[in-house]
Protein backbone atom coordinates (compact mmCIF):
# COMPACT_ATOMS: atom_id res chain seq x y z
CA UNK A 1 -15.79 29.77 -8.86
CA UNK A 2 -18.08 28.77 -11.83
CA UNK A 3 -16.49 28.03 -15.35
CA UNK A 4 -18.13 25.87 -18.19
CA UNK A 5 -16.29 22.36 -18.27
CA UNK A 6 -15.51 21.24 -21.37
CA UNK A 7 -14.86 16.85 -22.07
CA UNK A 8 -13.45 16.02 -24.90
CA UNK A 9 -12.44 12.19 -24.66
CA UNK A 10 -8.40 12.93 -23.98
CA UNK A 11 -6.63 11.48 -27.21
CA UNK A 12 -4.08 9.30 -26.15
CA UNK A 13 -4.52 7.14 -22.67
CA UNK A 14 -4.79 3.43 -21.58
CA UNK A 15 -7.53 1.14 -21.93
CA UNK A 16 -8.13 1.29 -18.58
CA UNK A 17 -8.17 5.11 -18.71
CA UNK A 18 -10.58 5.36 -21.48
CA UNK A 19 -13.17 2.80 -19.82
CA UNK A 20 -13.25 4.83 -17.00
CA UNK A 21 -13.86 8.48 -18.65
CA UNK A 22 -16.45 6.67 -20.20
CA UNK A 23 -17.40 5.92 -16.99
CA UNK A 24 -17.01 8.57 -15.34
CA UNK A 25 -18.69 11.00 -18.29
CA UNK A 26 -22.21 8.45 -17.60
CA UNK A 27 -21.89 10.19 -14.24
CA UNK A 28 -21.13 13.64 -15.67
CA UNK A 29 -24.58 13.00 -17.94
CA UNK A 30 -26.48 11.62 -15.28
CA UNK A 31 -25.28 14.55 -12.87
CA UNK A 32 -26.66 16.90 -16.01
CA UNK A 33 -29.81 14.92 -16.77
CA UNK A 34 -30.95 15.23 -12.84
CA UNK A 35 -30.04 18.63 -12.27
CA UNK A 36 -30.89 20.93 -15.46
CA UNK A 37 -33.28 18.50 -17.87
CA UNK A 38 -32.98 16.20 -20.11
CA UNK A 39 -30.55 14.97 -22.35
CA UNK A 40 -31.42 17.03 -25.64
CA UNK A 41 -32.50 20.09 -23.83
CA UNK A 42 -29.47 20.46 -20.86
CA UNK A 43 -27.45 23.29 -20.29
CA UNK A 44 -23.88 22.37 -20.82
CA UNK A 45 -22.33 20.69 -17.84
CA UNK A 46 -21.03 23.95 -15.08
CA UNK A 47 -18.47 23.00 -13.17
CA UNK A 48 -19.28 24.78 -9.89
CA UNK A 49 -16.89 24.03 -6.73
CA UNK A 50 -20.07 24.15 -4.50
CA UNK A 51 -19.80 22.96 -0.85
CA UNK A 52 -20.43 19.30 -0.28
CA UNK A 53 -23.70 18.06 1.71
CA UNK A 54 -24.57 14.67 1.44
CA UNK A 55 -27.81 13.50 2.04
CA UNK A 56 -28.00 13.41 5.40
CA UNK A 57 -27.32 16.96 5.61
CA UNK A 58 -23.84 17.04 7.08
CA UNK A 59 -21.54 19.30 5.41
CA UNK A 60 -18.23 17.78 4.33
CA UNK A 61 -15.02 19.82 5.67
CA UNK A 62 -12.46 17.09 6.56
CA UNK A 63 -10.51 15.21 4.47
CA UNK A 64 -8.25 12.79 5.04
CA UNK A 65 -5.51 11.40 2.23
CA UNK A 66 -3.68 7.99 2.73
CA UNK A 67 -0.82 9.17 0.43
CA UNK A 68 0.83 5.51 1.19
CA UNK A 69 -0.06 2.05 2.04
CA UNK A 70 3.22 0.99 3.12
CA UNK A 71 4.60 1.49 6.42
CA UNK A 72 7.63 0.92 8.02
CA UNK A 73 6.21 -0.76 11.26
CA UNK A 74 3.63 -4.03 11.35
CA UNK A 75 1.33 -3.46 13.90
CA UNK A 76 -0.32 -6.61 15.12
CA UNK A 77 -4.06 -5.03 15.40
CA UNK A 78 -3.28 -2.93 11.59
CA UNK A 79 -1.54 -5.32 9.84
CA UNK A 80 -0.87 -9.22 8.67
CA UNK A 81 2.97 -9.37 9.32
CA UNK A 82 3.55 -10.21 5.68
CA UNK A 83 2.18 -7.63 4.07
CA UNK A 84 1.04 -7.32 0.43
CA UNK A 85 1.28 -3.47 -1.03
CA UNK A 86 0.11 -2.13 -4.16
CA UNK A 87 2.73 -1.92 -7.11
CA UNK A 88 4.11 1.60 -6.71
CA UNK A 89 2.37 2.32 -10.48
CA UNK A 90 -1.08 1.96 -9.35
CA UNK A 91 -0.47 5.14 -7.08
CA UNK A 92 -1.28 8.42 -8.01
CA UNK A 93 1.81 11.13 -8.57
CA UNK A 94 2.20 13.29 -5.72
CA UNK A 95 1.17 16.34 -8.57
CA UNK A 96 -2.25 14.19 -8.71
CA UNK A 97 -2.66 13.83 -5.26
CA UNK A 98 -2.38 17.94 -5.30
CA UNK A 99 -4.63 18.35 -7.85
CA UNK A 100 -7.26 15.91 -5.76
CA UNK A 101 -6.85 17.97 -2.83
CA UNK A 102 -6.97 21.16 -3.91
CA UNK A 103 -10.39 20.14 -5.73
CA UNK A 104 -11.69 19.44 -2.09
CA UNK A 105 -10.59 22.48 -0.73
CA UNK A 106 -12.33 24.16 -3.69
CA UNK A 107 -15.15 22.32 -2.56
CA UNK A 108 -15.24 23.22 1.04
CA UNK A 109 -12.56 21.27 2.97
CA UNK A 110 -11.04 23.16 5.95
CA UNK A 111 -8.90 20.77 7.38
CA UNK A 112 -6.51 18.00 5.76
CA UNK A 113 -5.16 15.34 7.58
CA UNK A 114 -2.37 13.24 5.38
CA UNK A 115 -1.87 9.61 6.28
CA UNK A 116 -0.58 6.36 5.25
CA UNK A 117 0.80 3.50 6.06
CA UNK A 118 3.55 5.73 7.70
CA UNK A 119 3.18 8.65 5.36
CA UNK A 120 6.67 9.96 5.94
CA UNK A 121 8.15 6.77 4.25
CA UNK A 122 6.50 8.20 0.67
CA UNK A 123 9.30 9.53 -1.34
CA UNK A 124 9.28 12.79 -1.93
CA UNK A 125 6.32 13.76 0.27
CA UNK A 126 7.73 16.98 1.28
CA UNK A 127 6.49 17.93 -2.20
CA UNK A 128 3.04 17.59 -1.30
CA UNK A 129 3.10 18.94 2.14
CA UNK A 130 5.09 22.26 1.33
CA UNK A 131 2.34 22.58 -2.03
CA UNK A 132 -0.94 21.86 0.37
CA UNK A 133 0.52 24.63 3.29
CA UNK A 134 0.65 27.33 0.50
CA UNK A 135 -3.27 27.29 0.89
CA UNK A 136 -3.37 27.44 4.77
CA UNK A 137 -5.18 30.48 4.83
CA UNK A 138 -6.50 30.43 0.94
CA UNK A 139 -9.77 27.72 1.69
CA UNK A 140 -8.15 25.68 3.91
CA UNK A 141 -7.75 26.32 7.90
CA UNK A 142 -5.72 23.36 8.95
CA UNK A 143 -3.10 21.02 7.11
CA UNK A 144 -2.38 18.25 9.59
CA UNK A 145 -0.48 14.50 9.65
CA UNK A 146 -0.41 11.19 11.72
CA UNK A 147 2.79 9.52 12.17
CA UNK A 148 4.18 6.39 13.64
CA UNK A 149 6.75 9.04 14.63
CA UNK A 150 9.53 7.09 13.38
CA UNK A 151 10.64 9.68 10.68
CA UNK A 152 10.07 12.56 12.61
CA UNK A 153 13.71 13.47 13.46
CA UNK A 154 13.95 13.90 10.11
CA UNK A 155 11.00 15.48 9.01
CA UNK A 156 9.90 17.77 11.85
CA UNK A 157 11.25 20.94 11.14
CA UNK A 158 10.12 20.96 7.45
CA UNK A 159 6.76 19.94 8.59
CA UNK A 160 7.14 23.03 10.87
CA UNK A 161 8.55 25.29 7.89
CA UNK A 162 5.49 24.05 5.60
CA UNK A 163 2.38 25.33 7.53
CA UNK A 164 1.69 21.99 9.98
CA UNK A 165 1.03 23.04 13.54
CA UNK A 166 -0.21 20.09 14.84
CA UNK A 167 0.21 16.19 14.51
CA UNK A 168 -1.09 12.72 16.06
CA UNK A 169 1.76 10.28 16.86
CA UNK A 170 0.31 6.70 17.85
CA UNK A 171 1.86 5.06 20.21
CA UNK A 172 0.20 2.25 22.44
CA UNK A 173 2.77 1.35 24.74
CA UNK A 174 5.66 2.82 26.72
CA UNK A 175 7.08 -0.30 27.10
CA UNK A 176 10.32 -0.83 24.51
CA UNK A 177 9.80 -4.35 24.61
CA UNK A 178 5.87 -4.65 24.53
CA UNK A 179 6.42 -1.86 21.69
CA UNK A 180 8.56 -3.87 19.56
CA UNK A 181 5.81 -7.01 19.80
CA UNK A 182 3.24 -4.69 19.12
CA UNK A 183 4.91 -3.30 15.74
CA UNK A 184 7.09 -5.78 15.55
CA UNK A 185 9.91 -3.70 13.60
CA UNK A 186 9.38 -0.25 15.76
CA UNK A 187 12.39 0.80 17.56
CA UNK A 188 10.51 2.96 20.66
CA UNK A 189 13.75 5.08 21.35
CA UNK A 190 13.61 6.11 17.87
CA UNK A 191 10.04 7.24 17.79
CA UNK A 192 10.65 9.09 21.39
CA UNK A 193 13.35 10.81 19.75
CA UNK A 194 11.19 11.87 17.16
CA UNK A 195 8.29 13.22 19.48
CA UNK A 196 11.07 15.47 21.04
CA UNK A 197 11.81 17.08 17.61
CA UNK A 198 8.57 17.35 16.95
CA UNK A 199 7.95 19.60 20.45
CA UNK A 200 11.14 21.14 19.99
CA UNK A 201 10.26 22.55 16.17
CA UNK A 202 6.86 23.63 17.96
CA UNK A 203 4.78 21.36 16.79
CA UNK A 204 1.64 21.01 18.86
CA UNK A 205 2.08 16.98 19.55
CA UNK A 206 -1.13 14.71 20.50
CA UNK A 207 -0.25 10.59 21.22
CA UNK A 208 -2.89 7.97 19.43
CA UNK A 209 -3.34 4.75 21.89
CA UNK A 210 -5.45 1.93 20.75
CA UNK A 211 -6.77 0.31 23.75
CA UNK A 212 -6.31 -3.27 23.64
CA UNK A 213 -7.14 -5.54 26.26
CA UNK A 214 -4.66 -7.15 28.37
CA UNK A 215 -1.80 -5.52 26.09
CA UNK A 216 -1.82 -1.88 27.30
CA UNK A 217 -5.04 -1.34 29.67
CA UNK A 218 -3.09 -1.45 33.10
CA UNK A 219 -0.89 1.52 31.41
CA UNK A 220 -2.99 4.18 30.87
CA UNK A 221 -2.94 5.60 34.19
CA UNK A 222 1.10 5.98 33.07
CA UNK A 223 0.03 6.76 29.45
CA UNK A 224 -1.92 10.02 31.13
CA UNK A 225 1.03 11.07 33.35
CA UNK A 226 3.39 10.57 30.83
CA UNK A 227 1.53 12.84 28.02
CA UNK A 228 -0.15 15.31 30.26
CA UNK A 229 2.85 15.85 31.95
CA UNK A 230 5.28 16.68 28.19
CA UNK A 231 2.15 18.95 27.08
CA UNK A 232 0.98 16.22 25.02
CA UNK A 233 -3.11 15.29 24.27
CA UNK A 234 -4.08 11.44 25.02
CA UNK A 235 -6.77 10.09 22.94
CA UNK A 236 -7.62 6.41 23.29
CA UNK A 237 -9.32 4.42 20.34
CA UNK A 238 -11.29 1.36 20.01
CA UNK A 239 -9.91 -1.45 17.70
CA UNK A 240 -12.01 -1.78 14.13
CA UNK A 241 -12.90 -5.02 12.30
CA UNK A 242 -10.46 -3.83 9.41
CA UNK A 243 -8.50 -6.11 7.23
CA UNK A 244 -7.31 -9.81 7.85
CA UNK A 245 -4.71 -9.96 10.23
CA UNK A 246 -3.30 -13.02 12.60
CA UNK A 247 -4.67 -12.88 15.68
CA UNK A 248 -8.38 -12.78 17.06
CA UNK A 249 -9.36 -9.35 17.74
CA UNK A 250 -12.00 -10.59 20.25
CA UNK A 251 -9.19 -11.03 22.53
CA UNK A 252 -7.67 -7.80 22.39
CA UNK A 253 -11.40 -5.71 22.01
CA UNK A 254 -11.20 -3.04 25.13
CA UNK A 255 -14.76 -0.99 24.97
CA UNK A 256 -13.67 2.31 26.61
CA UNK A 257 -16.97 2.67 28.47
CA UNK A 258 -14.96 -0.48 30.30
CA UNK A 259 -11.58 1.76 30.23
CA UNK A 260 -13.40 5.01 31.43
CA UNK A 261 -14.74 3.50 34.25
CA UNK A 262 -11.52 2.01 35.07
CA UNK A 263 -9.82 5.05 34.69
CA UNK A 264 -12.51 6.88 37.14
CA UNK A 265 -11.07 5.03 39.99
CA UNK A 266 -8.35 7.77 40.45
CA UNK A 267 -8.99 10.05 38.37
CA UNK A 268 -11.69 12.83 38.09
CA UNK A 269 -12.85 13.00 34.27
CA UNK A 270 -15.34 15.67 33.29
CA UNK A 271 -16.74 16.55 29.72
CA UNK A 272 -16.08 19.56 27.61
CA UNK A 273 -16.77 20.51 24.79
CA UNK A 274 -12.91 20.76 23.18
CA UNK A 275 -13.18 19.70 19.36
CA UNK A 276 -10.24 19.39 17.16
CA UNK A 277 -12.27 18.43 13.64
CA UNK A 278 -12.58 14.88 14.22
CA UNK A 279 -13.99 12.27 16.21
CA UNK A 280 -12.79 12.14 19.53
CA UNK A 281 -14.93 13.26 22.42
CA UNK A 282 -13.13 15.06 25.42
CA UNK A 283 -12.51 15.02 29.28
CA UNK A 284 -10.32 16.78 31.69
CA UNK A 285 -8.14 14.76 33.75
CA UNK A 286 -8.08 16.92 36.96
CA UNK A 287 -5.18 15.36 38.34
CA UNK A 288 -3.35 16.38 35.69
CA UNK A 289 -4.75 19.41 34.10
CA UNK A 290 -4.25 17.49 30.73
CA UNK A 291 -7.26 16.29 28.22
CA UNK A 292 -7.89 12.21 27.54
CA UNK A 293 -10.05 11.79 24.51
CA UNK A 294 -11.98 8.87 23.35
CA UNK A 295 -12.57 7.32 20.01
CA UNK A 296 -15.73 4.85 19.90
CA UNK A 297 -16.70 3.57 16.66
CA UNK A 298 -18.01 0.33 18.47
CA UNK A 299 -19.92 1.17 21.94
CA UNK A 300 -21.09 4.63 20.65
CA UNK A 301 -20.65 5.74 16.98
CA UNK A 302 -20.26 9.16 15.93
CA UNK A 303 -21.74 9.07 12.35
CA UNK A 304 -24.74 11.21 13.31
CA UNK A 305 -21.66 14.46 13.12
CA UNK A 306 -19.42 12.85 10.29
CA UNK A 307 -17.84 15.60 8.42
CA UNK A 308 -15.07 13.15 7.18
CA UNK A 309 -14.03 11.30 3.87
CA UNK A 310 -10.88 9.49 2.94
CA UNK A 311 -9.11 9.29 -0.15
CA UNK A 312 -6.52 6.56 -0.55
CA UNK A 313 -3.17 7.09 -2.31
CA UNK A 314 -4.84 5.01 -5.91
CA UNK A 315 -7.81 7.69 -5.76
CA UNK A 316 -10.39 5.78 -4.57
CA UNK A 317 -12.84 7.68 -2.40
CA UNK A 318 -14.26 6.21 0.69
CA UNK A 319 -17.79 8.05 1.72
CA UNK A 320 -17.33 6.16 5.60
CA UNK A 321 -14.79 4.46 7.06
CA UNK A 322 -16.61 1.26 7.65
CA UNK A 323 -18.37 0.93 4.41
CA UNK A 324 -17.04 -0.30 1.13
CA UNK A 325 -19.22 1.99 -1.41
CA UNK A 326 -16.27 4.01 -2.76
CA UNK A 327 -15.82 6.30 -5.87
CA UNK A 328 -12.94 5.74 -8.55
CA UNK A 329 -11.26 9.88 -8.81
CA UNK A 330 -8.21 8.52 -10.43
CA UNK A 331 -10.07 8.23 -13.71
CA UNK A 332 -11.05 11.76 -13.45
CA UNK A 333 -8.19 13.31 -12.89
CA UNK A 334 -6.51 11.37 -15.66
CA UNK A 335 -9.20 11.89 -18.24
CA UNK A 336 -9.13 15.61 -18.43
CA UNK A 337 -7.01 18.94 -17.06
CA UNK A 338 -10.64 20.48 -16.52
CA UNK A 339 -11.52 20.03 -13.17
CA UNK A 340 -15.27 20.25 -14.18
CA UNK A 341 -15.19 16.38 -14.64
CA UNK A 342 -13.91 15.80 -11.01
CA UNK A 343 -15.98 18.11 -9.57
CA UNK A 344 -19.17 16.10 -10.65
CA UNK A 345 -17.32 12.94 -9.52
CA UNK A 346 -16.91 14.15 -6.09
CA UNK A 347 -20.77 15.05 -5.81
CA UNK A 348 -22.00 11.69 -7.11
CA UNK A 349 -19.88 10.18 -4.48
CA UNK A 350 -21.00 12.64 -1.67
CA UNK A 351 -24.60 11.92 -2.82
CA UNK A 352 -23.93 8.15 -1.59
CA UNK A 353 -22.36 9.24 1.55
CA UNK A 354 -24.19 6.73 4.28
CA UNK A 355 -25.72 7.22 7.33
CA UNK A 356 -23.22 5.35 9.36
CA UNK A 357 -20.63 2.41 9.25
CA UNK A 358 -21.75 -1.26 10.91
CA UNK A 359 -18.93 -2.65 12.92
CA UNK A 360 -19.73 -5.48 15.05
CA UNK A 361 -16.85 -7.36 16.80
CA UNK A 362 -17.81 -10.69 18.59
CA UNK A 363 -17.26 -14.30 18.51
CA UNK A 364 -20.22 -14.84 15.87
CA UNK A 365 -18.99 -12.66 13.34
CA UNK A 366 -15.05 -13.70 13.21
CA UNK A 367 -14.24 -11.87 9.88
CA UNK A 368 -13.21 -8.13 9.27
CA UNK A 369 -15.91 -5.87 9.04
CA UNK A 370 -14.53 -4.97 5.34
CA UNK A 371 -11.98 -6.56 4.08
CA UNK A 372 -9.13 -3.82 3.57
CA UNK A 373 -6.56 -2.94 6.42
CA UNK A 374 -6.57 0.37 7.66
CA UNK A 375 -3.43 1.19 6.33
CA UNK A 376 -5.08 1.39 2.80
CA UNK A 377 -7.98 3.73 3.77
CA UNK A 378 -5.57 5.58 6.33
CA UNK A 379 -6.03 5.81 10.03
């Protein structure tokens, strides 16, 4: 779709507001200036919903929307236990957050995963999840969600009903007790309630373990079994330097080259190529029949494929995970109904997509990669 976009300054907003279109419209110039001529002799500004390659020449497809920061558990390795969250008028309407998406499925996104925090605990997010799975089919291919699976006995047959097929429930321990230190306000027969709704309403059900050593490494031999044998997908992830939290995550980092190898020692992994959109990298347990997938954004990065941004629930774009170059959208979707404005915001930002994020965990470098939790950016 190609239509003319037309900015007039809007006539009524905030101060804030109105700094940023200004903002914002510097990029729209700029975005003019470099692509049709100079000031005095450019075409007017055409908003085009083109795909989205940044300069590395990977095609953005995936996006994935932290619709909340706030989250009803407190995981020790996500979170400091006294949490500070962002006023609730800072985030963007659930009608925004539409809007946002359905701009990057105009531009080329084919799969949507939403977030949080706990996503389910965002009032009202129905709303946003029945709106999005009216365009499965219409642009985009996949609508999808991860979940402390807490809420899903309440939500899973709506999420059903709405167009999701498939969801990621984390879960790092099969141990009620160890679960409750871990998240410190979970309640594991509560979220193993929820992963049987979830099956029973059909939806296609994958666990999330982060591998933390000394917590939950001598488990995932049971963490296979258990999965494999419910029809349930096991991916393991490596903890990130995200976010201050109270303990040392030295002590907890697990590389899963370590955990693999472990894991070899009964039982036969092989490669295959299985891809669900993201990161994880596949085997097939052959005891089991089951897949185990890893997640290695410390011993073996996967930026060279990213096809991945994240939007939080404020608007801010994040271009990589472990970077913190981000793009204010917020100010374009306030400053004008057009959506020729946001279109050129989301290409500046794609533009300064990097290469590939930096984490380093060790003893030598004792503070957080970048300083947000990954509650904010969404896991």
């Amino acid at each position: 779709m190609v239509r003319q976009a037309q900015f007039a300054a809007p006539e009524s907003v905030s101060l804030d507001v109105a700094i940023a279109y200004t903002h914002i419209s510097s990029i729209a110039e700029a975005f003019v200036n470099s692509n049709v001529g100079t000031t005095g002799s450019a075409s007017p500004l055409v908003a085009e919903a083109k795909p989205m390659i940044d300069p590395f020449q990977r095609a953005v497809t995936y996006l994935r929307v932290s619709v909340t920061d706030r989250c009803d558990f407190r995981c020790t390795y996500c979170m400091a236990e006294h949490m500070t969250f962002l006023p609730k008028q800072e985030l963007l309407t659930l009608e925004e957050l539409h809007r946002l998406c359905s701009a990057f499925i105009a531009k080329g996104v084919r799969k949507l995963r939403l977030t949080g925090g706990e996503p389910l605990v965002r009032k009202n997010i129905m709303y946003l999840v029945r709106e999005l799975g009216k365009q499965i089919g219409s642009g985009l291919d996949e609508l999808t969600l991860t979940t402390n699976g807490s809420q899903l006995s309440r939500f899973a047959d709506e999420l059903y009903a709405s167009g999701v097929r498939r969801i990621n429930v984390s879960l790092d321990t099969l141990d009620p007790d160890k679960f409750h230190q871990i998240t410190r306000w979970g309640d594991f027969h509560k979220v193993m309630e929820g992963v049987e709704a979830a099956q029973k309403a059909g939806l296609k059900v994958k666990l999330n373990a982060v591998a933390l050593k000394d917590f939950n490494d001598s488990e995932m031999p049971e963490m296979i079994r258990f999965a494999h044998g419910r029809g349930m997908d096991l991916t393991v992830i490596e903890t990130m330097p995200m976010g201050e939290i109270e303990e040392d995550r030295t002590d907890r980092y697990l590389p899963l080259s370590k955990l693999r190898a472990d894991l070899e020692q009964q039982f036969t992994l092989s490669d295959i190529g299985y891809r669900t959109g993201g990161p994880a990298r596949y085997v097939e347990v052959k005891e089991t029949g089951g897949r185990l997938g890893f997640i290695t954004p410390m011993t073996h990065n996967f930026c060279e494929s990213c096809n991945r941004v994240r939007l939080t629930c404020t608007g801010t774009l994040y271009m990589c995970l472990g970077q913190n170059d981000a793009a204010d959208l917020r100010a374009a979707v306030r400053a004008t109904p057009d959506d020729g404005l946001l279109y050129a915001a989301i290409d500046e930002a794609i533009s300064r997509k990097p290469k590939g994020h930096d984490f380093i965990i060790d003893r030598t470098h004792n503070r957080p990669a970048v300083a947000r939790h990954m509650s904010v950016t969404g896991g």
